[in-house]
Protein backbone atom coordinates (compact mmCIF):
# COMPACT_ATOMS: atom_id res chain seq x y z
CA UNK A 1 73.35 36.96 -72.32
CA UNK A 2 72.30 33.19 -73.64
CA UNK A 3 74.06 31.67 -70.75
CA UNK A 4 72.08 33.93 -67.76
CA UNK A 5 68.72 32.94 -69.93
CA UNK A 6 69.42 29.51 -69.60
CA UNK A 7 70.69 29.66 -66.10
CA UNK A 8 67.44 31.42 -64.91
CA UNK A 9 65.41 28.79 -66.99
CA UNK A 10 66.97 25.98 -64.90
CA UNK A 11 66.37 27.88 -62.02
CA UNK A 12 62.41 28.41 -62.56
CA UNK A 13 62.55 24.69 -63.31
CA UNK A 14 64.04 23.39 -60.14
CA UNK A 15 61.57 25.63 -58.65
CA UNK A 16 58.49 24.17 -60.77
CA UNK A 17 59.68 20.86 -59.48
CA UNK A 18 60.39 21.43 -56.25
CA UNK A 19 56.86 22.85 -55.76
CA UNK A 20 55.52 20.07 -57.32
CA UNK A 21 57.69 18.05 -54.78
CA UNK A 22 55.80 19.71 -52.26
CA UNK A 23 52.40 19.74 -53.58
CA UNK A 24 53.05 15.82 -53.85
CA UNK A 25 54.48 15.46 -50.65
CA UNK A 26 51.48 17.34 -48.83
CA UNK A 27 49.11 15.04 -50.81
CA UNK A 28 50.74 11.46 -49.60
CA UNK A 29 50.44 13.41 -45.81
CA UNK A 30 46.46 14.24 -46.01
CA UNK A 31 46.33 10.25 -47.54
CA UNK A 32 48.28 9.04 -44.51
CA UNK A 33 46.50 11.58 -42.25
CA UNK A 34 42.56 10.85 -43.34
CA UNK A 35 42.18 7.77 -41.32
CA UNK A 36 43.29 9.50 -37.88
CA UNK A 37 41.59 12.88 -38.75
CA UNK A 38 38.10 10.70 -38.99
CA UNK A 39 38.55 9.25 -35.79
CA UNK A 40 39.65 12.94 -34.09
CA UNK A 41 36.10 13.92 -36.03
CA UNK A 42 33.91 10.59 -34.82
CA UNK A 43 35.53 11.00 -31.43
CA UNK A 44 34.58 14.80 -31.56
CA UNK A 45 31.73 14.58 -32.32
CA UNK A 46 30.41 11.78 -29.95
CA UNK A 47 31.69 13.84 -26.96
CA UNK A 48 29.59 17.41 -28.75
CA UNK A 49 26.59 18.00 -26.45
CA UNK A 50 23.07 17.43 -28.26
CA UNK A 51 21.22 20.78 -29.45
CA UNK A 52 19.55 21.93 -26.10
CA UNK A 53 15.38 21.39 -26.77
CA UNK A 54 12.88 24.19 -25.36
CA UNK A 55 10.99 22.82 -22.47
CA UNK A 56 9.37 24.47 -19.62
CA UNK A 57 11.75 23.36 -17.19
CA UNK A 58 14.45 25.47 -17.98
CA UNK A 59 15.27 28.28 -15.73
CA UNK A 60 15.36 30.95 -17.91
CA UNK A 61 12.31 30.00 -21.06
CA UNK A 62 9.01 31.05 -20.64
CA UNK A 63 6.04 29.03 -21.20
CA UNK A 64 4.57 31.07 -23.88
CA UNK A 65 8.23 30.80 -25.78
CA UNK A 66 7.55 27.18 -25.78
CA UNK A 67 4.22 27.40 -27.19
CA UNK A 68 5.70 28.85 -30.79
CA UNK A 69 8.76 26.14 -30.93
CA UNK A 70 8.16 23.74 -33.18
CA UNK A 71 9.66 20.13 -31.43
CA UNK A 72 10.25 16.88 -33.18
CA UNK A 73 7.02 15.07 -33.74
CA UNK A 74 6.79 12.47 -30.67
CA UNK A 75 9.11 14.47 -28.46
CA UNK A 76 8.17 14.91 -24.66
CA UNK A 77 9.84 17.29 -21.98
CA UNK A 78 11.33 15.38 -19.17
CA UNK A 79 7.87 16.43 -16.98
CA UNK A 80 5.50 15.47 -19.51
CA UNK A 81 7.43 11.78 -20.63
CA UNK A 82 4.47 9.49 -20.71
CA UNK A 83 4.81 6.11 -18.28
CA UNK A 84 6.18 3.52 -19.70
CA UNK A 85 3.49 0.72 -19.09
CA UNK A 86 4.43 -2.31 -17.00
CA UNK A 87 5.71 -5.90 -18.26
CA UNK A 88 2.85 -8.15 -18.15
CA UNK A 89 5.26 -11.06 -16.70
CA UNK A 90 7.14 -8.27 -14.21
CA UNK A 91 6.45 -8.99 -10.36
CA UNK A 92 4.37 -7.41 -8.16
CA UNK A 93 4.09 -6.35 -4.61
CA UNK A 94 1.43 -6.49 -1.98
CA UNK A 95 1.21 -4.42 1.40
CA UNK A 96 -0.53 -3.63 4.03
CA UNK A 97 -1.08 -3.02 7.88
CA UNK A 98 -2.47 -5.02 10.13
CA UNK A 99 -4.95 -3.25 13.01
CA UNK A 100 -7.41 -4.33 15.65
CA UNK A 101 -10.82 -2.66 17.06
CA UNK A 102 -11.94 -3.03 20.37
CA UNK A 103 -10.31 -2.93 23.86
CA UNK A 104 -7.23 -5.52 24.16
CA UNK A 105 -6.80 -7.77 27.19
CA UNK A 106 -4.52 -6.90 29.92
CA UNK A 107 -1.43 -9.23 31.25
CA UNK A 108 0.32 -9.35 34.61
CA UNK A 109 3.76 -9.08 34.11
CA UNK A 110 6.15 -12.34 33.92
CA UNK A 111 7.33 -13.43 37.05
CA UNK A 112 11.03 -14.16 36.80
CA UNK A 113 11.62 -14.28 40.77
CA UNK A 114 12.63 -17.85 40.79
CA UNK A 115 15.36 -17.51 37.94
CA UNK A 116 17.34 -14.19 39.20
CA UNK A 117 20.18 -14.84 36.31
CA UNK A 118 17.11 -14.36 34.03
CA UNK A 119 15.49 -11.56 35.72
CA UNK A 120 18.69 -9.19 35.96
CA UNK A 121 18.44 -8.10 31.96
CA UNK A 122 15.68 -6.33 32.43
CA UNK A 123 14.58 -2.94 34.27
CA UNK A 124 11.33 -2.84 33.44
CA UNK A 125 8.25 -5.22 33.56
CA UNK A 126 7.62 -8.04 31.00
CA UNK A 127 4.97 -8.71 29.45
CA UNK A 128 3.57 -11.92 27.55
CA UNK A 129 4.09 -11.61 24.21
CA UNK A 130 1.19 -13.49 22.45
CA UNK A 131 -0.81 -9.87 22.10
CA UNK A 132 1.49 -6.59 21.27
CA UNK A 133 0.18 -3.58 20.09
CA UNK A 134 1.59 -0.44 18.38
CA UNK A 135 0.85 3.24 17.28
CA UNK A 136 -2.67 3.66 15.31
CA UNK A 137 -3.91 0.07 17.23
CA UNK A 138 -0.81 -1.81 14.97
CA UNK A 139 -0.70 -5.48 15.60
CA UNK A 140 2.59 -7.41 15.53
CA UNK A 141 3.50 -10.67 14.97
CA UNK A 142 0.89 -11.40 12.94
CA UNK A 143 1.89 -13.91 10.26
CA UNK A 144 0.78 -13.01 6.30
CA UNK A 145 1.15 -15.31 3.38
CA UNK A 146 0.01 -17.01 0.46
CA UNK A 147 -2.51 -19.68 1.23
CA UNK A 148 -3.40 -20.43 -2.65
CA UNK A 149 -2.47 -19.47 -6.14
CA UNK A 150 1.29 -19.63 -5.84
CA UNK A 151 3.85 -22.28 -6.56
CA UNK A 152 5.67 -24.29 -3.89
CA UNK A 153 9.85 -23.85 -3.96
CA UNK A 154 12.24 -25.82 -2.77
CA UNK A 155 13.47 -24.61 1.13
CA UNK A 156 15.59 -21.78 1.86
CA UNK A 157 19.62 -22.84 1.88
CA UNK A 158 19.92 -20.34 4.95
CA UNK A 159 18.17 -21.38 8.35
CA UNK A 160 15.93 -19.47 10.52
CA UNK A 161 17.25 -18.76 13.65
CA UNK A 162 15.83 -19.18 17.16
CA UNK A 163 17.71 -17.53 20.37
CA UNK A 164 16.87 -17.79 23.84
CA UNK A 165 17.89 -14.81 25.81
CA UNK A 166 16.68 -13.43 28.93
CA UNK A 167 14.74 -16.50 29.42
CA UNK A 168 12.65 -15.33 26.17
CA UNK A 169 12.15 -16.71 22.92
CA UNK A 170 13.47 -14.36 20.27
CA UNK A 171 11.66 -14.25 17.65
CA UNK A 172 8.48 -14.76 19.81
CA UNK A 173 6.75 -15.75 16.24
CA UNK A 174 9.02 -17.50 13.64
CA UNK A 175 7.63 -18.29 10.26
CA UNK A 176 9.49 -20.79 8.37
CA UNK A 177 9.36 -23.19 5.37
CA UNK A 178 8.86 -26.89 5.11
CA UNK A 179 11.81 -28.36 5.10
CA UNK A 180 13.88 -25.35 5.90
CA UNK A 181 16.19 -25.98 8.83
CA UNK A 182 15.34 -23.64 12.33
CA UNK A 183 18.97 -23.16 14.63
CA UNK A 184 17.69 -22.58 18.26
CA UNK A 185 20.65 -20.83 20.39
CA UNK A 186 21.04 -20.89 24.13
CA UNK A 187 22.29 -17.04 24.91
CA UNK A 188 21.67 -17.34 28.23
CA UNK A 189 23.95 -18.67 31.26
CA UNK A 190 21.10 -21.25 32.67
CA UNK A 191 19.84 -24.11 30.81
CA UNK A 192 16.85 -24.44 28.82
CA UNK A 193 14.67 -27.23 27.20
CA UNK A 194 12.97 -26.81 23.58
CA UNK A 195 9.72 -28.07 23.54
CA UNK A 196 7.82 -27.52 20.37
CA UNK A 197 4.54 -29.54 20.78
CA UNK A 198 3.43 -30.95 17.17
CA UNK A 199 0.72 -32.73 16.51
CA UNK A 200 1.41 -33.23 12.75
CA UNK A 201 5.08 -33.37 12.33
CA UNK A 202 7.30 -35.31 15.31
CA UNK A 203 7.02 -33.60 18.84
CA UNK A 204 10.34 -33.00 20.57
CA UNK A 205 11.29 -31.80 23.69
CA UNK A 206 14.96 -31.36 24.07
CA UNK A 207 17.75 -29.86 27.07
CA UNK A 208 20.17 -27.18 25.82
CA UNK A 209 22.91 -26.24 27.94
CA UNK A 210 24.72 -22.90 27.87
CA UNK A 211 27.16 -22.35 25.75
CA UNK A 212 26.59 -25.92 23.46
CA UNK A 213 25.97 -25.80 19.76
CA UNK A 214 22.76 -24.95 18.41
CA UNK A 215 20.36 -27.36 18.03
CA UNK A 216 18.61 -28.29 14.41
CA UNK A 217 14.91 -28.82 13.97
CA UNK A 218 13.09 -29.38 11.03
CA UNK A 219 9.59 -30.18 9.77
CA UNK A 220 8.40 -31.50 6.51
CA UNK A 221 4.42 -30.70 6.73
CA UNK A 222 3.02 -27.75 7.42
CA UNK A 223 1.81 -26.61 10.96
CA UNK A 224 1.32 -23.77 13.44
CA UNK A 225 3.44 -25.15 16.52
CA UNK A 226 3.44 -23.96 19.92
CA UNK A 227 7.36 -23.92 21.60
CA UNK A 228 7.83 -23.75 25.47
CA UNK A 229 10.26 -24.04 27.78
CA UNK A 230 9.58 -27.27 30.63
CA UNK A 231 12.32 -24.89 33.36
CA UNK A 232 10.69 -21.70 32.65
CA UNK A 233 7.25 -21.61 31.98
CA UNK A 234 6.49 -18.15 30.85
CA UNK A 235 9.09 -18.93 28.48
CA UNK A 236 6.45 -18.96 25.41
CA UNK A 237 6.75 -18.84 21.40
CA UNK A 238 5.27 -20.42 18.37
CA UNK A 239 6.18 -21.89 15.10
CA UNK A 240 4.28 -21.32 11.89
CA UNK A 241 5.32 -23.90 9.29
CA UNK A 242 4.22 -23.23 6.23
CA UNK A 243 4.82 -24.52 2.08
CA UNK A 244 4.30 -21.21 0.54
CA UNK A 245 7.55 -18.87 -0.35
CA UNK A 246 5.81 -15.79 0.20
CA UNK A 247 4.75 -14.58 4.14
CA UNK A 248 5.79 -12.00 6.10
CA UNK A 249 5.26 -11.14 9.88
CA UNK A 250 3.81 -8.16 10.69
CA UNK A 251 6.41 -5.39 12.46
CA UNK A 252 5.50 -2.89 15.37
CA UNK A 253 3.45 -0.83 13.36
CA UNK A 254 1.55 -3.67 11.77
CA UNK A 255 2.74 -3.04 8.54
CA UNK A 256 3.78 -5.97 5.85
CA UNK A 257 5.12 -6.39 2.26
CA UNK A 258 4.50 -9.29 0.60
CA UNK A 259 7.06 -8.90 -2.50
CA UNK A 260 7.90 -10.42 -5.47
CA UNK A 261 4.45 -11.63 -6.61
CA UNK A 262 4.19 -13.45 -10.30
CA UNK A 263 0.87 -11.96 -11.61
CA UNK A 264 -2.02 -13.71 -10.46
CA UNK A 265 -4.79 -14.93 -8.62
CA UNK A 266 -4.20 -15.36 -4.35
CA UNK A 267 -5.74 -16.05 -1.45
CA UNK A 268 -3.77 -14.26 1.26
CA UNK A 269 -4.37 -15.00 5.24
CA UNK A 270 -3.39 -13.25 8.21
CA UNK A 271 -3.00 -15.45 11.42
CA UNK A 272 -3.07 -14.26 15.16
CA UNK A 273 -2.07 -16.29 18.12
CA UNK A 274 -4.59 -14.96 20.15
CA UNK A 275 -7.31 -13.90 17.46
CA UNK A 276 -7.22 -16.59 14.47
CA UNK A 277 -7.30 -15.94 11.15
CA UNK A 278 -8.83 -14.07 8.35
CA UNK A 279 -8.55 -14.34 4.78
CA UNK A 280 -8.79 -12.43 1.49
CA UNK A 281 -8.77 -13.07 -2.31
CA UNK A 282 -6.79 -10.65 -4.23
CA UNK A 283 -5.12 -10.32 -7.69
CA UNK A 284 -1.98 -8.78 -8.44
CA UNK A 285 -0.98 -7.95 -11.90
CA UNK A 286 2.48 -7.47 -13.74
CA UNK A 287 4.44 -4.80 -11.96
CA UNK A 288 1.49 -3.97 -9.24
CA UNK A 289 2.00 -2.31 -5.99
CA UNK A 290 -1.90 -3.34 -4.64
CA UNK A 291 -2.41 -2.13 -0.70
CA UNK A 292 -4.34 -5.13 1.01
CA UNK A 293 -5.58 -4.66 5.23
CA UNK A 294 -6.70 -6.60 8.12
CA UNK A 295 -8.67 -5.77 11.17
CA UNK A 296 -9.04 -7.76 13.96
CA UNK A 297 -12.25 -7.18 16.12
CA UNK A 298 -11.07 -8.34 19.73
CA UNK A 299 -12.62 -8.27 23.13
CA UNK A 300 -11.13 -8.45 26.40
C-alpha cells in the first residue's frame, strides 16, 4: 500500500512540473510574441476605417437627424469646409477677351496669280491678315502684356518659330522677347526673302531658299517690327519685341490669359496692327483670377 502512495505522489509531481513546464513555456512565447503582435495591432489598426461622421450628404441621413448629432467642435461636412484663404506670395492670373465696336473694313482677296506653286494650297479666297475677326466681334492677334510693374527675365532657352507656307507668314503676329532667338522656316518649294524693317534694332533683309536651314534673327531692344517678303508682296507679318515675360496674343475668339502674375501693381496694354493700343492699370493679388477687357472702337 506505501509503495502505490508513493508511486502516485511522484506521479502528481511530474504532473505539477510538467504543467509548470508549460505554464513557463507559454510565458517565454507571449514574451517572444509581444513585439510582432503590436505591429499586427499598429498595422490593424492604421488600415481600420475612421468612425463614419453624420453629414447631410449621405444618402440615406436626414437633415433633421443631423441637427441632434453632436460633432467635434470645429468639424465641417465636406459641403460646408470653409475656403482655405490664398497665400499672399501665391501667383495670380489675369484674363480677358478682346472685342471691337463698329463696322470693320473690307479686303480684296490676295492675288496669288503670278506665283501658281503658292496659289495651289488653297481652295478658297485669302484674305489679309492684319484685321481678323471672330464670334461675339472677337479680335485676334492682338498682342497683351505687361508694360510696367513686373521684373525683366533673362530670354527664353527655346526659340520662337517663324514658317513660311503657302506664301504666308505663320504666325502672322509673333511676340517674342529681347534677346530670345526667332527660327524663320522656308516650307514652301519657291524662294523667299525675310525682310523685317527695324528702325531701332539692325534692319535685315535676307534670301531663303527651299529646303535650307532656318535662318536666326535676334533683337536686343524692344520694337514692334513689320516683316515682308521683297518676291511676294502680300506676303505680310509683324514682330512685336518686347522685355516683359508676361504677353499673350489674343486667339480666334479674342480671349487671353495672362498667367503666373507675382502680386502687384501693372499696367497692361493691348496692341492692334491696324487699331493701336490701349492701356489699363490693374492689380492682382496673391492667388487672384481678376477678368480684365478691351474694346476697340473701329471705323471702316
Amino acid at each position: 500500500m506505501y509503495e502505490v502512495v508513493g508511486i502516485s505522489d511522484r506521479r502528481a509531481a511530474k504532473t505539477r512540473n510538467r504543467a509548470g513546464l508549460d505554464v513557463l513555456a507559454a510565458i517565454v512565447l507571449i514574451i517572444a510574441l509581444s513585439p510582432s503582435v503590436m505591429n499586427v495591432t499598429r498595422a490593424w489598426s492604421r488600415r481600420a476605417p475612421a468612425p463614419a461622421r453624420s453629414s447631410n450628404v449621405a444618402g440615406n441621413v436626414h437633415p433633421e437627424s443631423t441637427e441632434n448629432s453632436s460633432a467635434p467642435a470645429g468639424y465641417y461636412p465636406p459641403s460646408a469646409s470653409p475656403a482655405l484663404p490664398a497665400h499672399p506670395d501665391a501667383k495670380g492670373e489675369l484674363k480677358g477677351t478682346i472685342t471691337y465696336e463698329g463696322t470693320l473694313p473690307k479686303y480684296k482677296p490676295l492675288n496669288m496669280v503670278n506665283e501658281p506653286t503658292c496659289a495651289k494650297h488653297y481652295t478658297t479666297p485669302v484674305f489679309p491678315e492684319n484685321v481678323v475677326a471672330g464670334p461675339n466681334n472677337g479680335l485676334s492677334n492682338v498682342v497683351v502684356y505687361i508694360s510696367a510693374g513686373a521684373e525683366e527675365g533673362p530670354a527664353p532657352a527655346q526659340p520662337a518659330m517663324l514658317k513660311q507656307r503657302g506664301c504666308r507668314y505663320i504666325p502672322h503676329v509673333l511676340a517674342i522677347e529681347t534677346n530670345q532667338e526667332i527660327w524663320v522656316q522656308n516650307d514652301d518649294s519657291v524662294a523667299h526673302t525675310v525682310h523685317p524693317m527695324a528702325r531701332i534694332n539692325t534692319e535685315l533683309n535676307r534670301s531663303q531658299p527651299p529646303g535650307t536651314p532656318p535662318m536666326v534673327i535676334k533683337y536686343d531692344k524692344p520694337e514692334i517690327i513689320r516683316v515682308k517678303c521683297e518676291l511676294h508682296p502680300w506676303m505680310r507679318g509683324v514682330f512685336v519685341v518686347l522685355k516683359s515675360p508676361h504677353y499673350s496674343v489674343s486667339d480666334e475668339s479674342g480671349g487671353f490669359t495672362l498667367p503666373d502674375l507675382p502680386p502687384g501693381k501693372y499696367t497692361i496694354k493691348a496692341w492692334h496692327e491696324q487699331f493701336g493700343e490701349q492701356s489699363q492699370v490693374v492689380t492682382i493679388g496673391g492667388g487672384e483670377t481678376k477678368e480684365l477687357n478691351f474694346v476697340f472702337k473701329v471705323t471702316p
